[in-house]
Protein backbone atom coordinates (compact mmCIF):
# COMPACT_ATOMS: atom_id res chain seq x y z
CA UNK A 1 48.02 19.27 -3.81
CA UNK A 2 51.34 17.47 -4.65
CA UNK A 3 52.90 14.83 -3.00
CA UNK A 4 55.93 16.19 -0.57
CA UNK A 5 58.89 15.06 -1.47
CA UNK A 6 60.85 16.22 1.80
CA UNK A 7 59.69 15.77 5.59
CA UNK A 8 57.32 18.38 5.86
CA UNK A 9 54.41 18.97 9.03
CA UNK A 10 51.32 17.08 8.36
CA UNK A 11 48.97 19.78 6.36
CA UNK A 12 45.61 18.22 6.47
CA UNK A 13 43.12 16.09 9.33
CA UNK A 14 41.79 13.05 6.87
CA UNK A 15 42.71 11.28 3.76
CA UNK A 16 39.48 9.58 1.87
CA UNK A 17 39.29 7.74 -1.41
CA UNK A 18 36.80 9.27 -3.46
CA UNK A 19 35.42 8.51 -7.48
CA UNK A 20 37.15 10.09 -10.11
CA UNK A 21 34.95 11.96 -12.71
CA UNK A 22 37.14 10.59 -15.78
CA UNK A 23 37.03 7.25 -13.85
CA UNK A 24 39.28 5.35 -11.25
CA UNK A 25 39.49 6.44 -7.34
CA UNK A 26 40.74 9.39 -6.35
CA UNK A 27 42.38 10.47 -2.74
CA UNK A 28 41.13 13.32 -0.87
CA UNK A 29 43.24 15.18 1.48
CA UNK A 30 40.41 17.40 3.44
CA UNK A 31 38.52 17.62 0.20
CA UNK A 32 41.63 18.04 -2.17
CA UNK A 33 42.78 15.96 -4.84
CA UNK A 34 45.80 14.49 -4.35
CA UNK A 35 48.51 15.11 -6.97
CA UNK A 36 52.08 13.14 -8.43
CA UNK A 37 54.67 15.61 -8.49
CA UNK A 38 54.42 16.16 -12.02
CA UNK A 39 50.49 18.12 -10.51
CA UNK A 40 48.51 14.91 -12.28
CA UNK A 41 45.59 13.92 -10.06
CA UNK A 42 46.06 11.06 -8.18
CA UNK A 43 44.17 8.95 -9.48
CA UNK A 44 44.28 4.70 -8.81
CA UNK A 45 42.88 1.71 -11.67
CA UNK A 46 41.49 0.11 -8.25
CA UNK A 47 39.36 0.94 -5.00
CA UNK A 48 42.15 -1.31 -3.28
CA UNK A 49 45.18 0.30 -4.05
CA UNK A 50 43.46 3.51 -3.75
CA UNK A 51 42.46 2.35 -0.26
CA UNK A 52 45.66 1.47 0.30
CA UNK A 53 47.32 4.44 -0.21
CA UNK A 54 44.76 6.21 1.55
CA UNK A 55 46.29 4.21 4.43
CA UNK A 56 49.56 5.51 4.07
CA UNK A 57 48.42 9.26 4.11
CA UNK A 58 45.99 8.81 7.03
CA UNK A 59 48.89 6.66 8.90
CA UNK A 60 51.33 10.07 9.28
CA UNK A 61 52.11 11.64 12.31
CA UNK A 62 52.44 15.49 12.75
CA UNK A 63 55.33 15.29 9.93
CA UNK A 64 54.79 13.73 6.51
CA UNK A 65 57.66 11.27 5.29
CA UNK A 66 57.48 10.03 1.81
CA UNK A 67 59.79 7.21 2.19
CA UNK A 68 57.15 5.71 5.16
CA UNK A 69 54.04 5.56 1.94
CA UNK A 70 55.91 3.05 -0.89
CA UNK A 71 52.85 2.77 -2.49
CA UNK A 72 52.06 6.12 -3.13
CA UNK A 73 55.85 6.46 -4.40
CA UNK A 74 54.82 3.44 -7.13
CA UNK A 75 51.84 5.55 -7.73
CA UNK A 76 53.46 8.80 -8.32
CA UNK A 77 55.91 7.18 -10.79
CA UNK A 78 53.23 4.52 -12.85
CA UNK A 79 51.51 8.13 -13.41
CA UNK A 80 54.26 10.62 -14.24
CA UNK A 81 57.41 8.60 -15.51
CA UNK A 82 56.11 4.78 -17.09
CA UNK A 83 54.20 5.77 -19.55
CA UNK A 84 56.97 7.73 -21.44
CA UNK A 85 59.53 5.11 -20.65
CA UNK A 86 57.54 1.51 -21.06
CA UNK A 87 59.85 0.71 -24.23
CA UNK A 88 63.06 1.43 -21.90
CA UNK A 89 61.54 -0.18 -19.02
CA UNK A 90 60.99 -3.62 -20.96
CA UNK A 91 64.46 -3.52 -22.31
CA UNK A 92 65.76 -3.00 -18.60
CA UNK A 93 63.81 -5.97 -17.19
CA UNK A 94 64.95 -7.71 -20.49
CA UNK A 95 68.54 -7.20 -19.32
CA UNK A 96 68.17 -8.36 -16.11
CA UNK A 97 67.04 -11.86 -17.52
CA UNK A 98 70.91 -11.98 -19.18
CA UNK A 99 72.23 -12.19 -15.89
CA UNK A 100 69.37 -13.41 -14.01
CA UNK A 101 69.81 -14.14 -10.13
CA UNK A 102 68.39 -16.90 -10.07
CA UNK A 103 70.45 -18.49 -13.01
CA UNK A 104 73.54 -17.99 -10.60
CA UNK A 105 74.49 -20.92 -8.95
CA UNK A 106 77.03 -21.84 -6.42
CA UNK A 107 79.25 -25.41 -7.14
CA UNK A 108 79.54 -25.91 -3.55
CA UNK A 109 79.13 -26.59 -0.30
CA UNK A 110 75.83 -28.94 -1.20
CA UNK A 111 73.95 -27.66 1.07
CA UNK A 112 74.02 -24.17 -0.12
CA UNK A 113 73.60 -25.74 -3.92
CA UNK A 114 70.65 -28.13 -2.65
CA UNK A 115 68.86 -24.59 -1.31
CA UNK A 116 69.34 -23.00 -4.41
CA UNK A 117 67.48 -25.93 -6.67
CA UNK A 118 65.01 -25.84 -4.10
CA UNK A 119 64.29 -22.07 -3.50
CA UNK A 120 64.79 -21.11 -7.77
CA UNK A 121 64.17 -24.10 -9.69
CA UNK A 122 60.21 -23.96 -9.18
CA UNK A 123 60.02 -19.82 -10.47
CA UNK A 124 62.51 -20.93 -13.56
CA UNK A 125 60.08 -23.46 -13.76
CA UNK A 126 57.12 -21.69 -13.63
CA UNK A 127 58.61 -19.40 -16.17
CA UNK A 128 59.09 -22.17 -17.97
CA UNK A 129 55.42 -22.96 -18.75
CA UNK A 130 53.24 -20.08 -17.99
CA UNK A 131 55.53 -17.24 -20.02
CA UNK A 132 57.86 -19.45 -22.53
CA UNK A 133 60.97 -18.47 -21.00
CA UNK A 134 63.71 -20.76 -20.52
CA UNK A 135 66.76 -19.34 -18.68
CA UNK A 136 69.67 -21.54 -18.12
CA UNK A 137 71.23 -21.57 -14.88
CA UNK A 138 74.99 -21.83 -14.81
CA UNK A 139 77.25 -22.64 -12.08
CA UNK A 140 80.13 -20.18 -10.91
CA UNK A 141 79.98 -16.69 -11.25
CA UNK A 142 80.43 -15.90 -15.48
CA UNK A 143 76.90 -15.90 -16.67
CA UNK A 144 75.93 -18.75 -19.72
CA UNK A 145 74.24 -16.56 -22.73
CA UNK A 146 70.55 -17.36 -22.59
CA UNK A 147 68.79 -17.64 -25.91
CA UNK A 148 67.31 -14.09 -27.05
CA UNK A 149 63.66 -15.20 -27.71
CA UNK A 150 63.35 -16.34 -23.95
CA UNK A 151 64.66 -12.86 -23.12
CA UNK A 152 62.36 -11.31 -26.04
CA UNK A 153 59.87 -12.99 -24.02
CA UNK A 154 60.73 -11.72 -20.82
CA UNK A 155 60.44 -7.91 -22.45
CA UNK A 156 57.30 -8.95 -24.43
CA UNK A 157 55.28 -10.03 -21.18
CA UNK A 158 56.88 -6.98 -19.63
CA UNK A 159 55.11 -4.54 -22.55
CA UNK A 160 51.42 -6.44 -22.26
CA UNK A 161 50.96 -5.00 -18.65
CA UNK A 162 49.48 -1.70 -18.08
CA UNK A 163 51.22 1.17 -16.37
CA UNK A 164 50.76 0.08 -12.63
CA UNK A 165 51.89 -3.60 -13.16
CA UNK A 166 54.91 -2.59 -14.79
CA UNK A 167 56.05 -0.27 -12.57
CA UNK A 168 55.44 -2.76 -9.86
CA UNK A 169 57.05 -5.42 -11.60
CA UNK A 170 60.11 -2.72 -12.54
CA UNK A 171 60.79 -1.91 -8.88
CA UNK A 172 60.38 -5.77 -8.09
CA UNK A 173 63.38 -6.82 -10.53
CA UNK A 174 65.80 -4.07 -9.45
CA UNK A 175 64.73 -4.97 -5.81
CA UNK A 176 65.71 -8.69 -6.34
CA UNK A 177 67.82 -9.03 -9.26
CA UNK A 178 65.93 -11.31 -11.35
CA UNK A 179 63.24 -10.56 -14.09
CA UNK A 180 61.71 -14.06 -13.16
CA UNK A 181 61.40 -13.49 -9.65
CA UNK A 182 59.61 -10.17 -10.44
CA UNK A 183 57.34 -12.12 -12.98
CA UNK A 184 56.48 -14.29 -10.30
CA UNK A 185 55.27 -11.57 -7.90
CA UNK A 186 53.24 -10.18 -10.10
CA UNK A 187 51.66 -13.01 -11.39
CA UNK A 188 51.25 -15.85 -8.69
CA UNK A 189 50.39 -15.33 -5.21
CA UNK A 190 52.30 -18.95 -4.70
CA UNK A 191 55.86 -16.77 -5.26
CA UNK A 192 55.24 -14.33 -2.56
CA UNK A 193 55.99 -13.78 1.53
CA UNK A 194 58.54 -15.59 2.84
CA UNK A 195 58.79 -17.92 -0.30
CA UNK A 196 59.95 -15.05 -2.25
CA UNK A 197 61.94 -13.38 0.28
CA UNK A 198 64.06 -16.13 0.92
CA UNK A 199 64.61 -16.92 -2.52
CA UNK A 200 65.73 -13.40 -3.07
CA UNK A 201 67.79 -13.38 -0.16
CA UNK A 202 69.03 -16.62 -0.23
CA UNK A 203 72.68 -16.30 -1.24
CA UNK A 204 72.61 -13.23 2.21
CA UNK A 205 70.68 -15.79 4.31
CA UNK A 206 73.09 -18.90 3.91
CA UNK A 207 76.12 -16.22 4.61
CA UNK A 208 74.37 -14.89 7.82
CA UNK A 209 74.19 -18.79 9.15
CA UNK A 210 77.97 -19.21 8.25
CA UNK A 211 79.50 -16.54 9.58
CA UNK A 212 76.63 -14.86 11.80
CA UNK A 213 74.79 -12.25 12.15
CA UNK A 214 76.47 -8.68 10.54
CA UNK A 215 74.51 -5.40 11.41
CA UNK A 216 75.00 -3.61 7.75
CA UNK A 217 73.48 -7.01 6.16
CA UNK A 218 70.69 -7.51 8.40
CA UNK A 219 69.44 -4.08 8.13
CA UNK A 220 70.01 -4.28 4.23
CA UNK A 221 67.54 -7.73 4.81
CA UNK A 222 65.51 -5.91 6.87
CA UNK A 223 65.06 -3.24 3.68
CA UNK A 224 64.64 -5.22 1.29
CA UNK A 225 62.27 -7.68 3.41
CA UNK A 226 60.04 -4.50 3.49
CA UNK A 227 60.47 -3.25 -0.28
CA UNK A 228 58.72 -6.87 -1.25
CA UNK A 229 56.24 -6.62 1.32
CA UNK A 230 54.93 -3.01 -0.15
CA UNK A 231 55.20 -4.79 -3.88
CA UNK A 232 52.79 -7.82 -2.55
CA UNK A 233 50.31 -4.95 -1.19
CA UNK A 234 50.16 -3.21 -4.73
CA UNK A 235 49.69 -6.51 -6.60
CA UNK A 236 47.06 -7.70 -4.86
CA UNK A 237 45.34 -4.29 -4.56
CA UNK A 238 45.83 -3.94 -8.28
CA UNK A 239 44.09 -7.80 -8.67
CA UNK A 240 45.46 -11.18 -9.51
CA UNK A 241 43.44 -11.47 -12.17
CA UNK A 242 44.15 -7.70 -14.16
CA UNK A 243 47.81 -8.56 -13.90
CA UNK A 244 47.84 -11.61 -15.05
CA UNK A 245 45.33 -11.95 -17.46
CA UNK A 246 47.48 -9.29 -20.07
CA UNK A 247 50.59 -11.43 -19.82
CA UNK A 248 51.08 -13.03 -23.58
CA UNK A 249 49.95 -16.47 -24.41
């Protein structure tokens, strides 16, 4: 039993997380293993995130919709898609450290320059010390070249973590445009909720107090507000401590 991939009428009464024979957790639709579109079992590294996604299935109405159940999305792709791709995956999170958002700074008006030291200068920092990697942050919009073993770090780090943390962490850099940021989610509870939404929306947040409120970007907020909200579930339902105990010394 696949995942749907389309709206389709709910198919089954109860979702349950059950023990894997070859190890992990399992979910059970009415008895059935749950399978990634590529037909491998479902199967989850913790009780949590199996729980979790459990959730999502039980949480359906009398139609199915895929894009309502993020985790099991995450799930589907750390199972059919990361493992073949983890070299290409670290060099994409690599790249995004080139340009990273948070290295981006405006030269004026101060107040929108004194938000930006305070909302990315403790993650750069943080980067700083726990990982080794020291981006630069320019102002204006032609990015300074940051030195290649801070980026090498950034991909190394990015290789250490098993198939679930990365894709979480890959879906957390595209979703905010900055390989520290997604570091940061996956690693320290301190760099999540509203701390990490408004740093990755801070450049859209400052705008919408300018010029007010615009319905395109505050639904686009509203999106993105929810993509980090469904990456904080699946860290912590993966574990603090298996995420960020693989990171390189």
């Amino acid at each position: 039993m696949s995942e749907p991939t389309a709206p389709i009428r709910r198919f089954y009464k109860e979702a349950v997380v059950s023990h894997a024979e070859a190890g992990g957790h399992a979910v059970l639709l009415d008895a059935r293993t749950l399978r990634t579109p590529m037909k491998a079992p479902l199967v989850l590294p913790t009780e949590a995130l199996a729980a979790a996604i459990v959730a999502e299935w039980a949480g359906q109405g009398e139609v199915v919709r895929p894009e309502t159940m993020p985790l099991t999305r995450l799930a589907n792709v750390a199972l059919d898609r990361t493992p073949q791709a983890r070299g290409d995956i670290a060099a994409m999170i690599r790249g995004y450290g080139e340009t990273d958002l948070l290295c981006h700074r405006a030269d004026r008006p101060e107040g929108l320059v004194a938000r930006q030291a305070s909302a990315w200068d403790p993650p750069l920092a943080w980067a700083a010390q726990s990982l080794g990697v020291t981006l630069v942050p320019v102002a204006g919009v032609m990015a300074t070249e940051q030195h290649p073993a801070s980026l090498d770090r950034i991909a190394a780090a990015a290789l250490a973590l098993d198939d679930f943390s990365l894709t979480g962490l890959a879906h957390a850099v595209g979703v905010t445009g900055s390989a520290v940021l997604g570091l940061a989610l996956a690693c320290e509870a301190e760099f999540r909720g509203e701390a990490l939404f408004a740093a990755a929306a801070l450049d859209e947040l400052w705008g919408q107090e300018v010029w007010g409120e615009d319905a395109e970007l505050t639904a686009r907020l509203e999106r993105l507000k929810g993509e980090l909200a469904a990456l904080e579930e699946w860290f912590l339902a993966l574990g603090a401590e298996r995420v960020r105990m693989q990171i390189p010394d």
